[in-house]
C-alpha atoms as a PDB file:
ATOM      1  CA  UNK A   1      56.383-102.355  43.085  1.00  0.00           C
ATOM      2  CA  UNK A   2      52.299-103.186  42.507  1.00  0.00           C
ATOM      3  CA  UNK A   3      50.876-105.146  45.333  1.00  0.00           C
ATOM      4  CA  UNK A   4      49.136-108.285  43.470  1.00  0.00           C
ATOM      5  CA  UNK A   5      45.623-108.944  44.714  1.00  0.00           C
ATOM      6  CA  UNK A   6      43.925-112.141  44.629  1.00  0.00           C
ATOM      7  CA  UNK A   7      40.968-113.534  45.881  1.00  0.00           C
ATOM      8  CA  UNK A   8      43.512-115.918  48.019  1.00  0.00           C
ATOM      9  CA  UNK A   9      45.536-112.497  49.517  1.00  0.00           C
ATOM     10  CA  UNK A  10      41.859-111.069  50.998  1.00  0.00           C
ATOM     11  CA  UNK A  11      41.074-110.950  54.684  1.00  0.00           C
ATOM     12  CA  UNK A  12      37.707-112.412  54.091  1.00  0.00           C
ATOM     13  CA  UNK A  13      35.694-113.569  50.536  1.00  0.00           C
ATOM     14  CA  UNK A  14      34.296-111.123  48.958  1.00  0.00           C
ATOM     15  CA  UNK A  15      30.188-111.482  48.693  1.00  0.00           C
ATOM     16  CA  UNK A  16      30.107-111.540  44.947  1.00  0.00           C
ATOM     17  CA  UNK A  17      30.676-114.096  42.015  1.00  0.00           C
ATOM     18  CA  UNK A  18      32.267-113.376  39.483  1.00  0.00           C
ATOM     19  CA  UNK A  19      30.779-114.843  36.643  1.00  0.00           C
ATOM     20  CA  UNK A  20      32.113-114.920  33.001  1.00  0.00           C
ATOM     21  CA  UNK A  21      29.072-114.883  30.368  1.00  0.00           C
ATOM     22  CA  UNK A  22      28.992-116.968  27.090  1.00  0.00           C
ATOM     23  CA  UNK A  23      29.124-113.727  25.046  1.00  0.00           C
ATOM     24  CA  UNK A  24      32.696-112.685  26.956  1.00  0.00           C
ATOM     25  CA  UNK A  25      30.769-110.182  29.555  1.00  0.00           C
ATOM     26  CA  UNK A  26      31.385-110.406  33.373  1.00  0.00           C
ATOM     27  CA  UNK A  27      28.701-110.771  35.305  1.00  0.00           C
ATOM     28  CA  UNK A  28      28.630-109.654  39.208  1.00  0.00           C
ATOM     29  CA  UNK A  29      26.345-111.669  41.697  1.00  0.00           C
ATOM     30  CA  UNK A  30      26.385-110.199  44.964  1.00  0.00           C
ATOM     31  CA  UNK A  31      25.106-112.280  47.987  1.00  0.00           C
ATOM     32  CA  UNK A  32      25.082-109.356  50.172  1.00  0.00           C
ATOM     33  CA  UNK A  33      25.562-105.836  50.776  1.00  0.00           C
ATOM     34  CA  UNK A  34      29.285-104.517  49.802  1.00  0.00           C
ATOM     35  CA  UNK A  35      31.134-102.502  52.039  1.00  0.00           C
ATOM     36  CA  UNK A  36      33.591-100.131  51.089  1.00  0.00           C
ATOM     37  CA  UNK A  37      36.497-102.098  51.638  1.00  0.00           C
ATOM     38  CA  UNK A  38      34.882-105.038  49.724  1.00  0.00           C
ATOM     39  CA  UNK A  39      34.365-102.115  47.043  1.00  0.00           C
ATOM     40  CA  UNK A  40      38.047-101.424  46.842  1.00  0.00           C
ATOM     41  CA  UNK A  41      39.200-105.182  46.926  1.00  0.00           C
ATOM     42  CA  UNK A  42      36.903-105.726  44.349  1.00  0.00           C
ATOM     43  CA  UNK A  43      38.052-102.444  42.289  1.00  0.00           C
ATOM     44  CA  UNK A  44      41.511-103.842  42.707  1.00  0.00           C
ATOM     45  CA  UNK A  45      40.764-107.421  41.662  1.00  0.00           C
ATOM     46  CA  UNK A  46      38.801-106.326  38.328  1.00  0.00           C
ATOM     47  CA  UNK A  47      41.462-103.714  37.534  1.00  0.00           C
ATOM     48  CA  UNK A  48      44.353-106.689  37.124  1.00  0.00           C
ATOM     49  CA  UNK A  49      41.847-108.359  35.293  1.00  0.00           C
ATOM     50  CA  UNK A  50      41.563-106.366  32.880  1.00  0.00           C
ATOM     51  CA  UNK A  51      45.355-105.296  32.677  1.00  0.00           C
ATOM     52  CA  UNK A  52      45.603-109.229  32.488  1.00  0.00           C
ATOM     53  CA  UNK A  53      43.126-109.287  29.491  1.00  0.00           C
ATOM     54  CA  UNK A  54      44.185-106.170  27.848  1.00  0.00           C
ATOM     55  CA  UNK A  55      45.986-106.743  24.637  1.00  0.00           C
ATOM     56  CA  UNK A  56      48.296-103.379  23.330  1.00  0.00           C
ATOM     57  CA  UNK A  57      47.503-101.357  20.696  1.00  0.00           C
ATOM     58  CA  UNK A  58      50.965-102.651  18.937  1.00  0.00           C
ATOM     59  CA  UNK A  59      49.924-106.388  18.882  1.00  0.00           C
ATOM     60  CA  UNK A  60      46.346-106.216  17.740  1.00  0.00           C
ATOM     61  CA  UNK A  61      45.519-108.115  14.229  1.00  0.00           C
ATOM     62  CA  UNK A  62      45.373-105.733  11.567  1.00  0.00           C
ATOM     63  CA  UNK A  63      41.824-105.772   9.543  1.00  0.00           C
END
């Protein structure tokens, strides 16, 4: 079983923003030096974003 981390399940915010762009890119915006725990919570949190995004091979549109 995956352990499901969201920004609510961290001991502490992280110091970045996530920001999505108008052209679909994500944009980081740190406010301060990461550590390397904030490195792997934020590793963590970007990874199930993209698993969330990520559309299989199987159900993309045909061109």
């Amino acid at each position: 079983m995956g352990v499901i981390v969201t920004t609510d399940t961290l001991p502490r915010p992280l110091p970045v923003d996530l920001v999505d762009g108008p052209t679909g890119l994500l944009y980081l915006v740190p406010h301060a030096p990461l550590t390397a725990a904030d490195c792997a919570a934020l590793s963590a949190l970007l990874a199930a974003r993209a698993a969330a995004a990520h559309i299989p091979a199987d159900d993309q549109p045909q061109q």
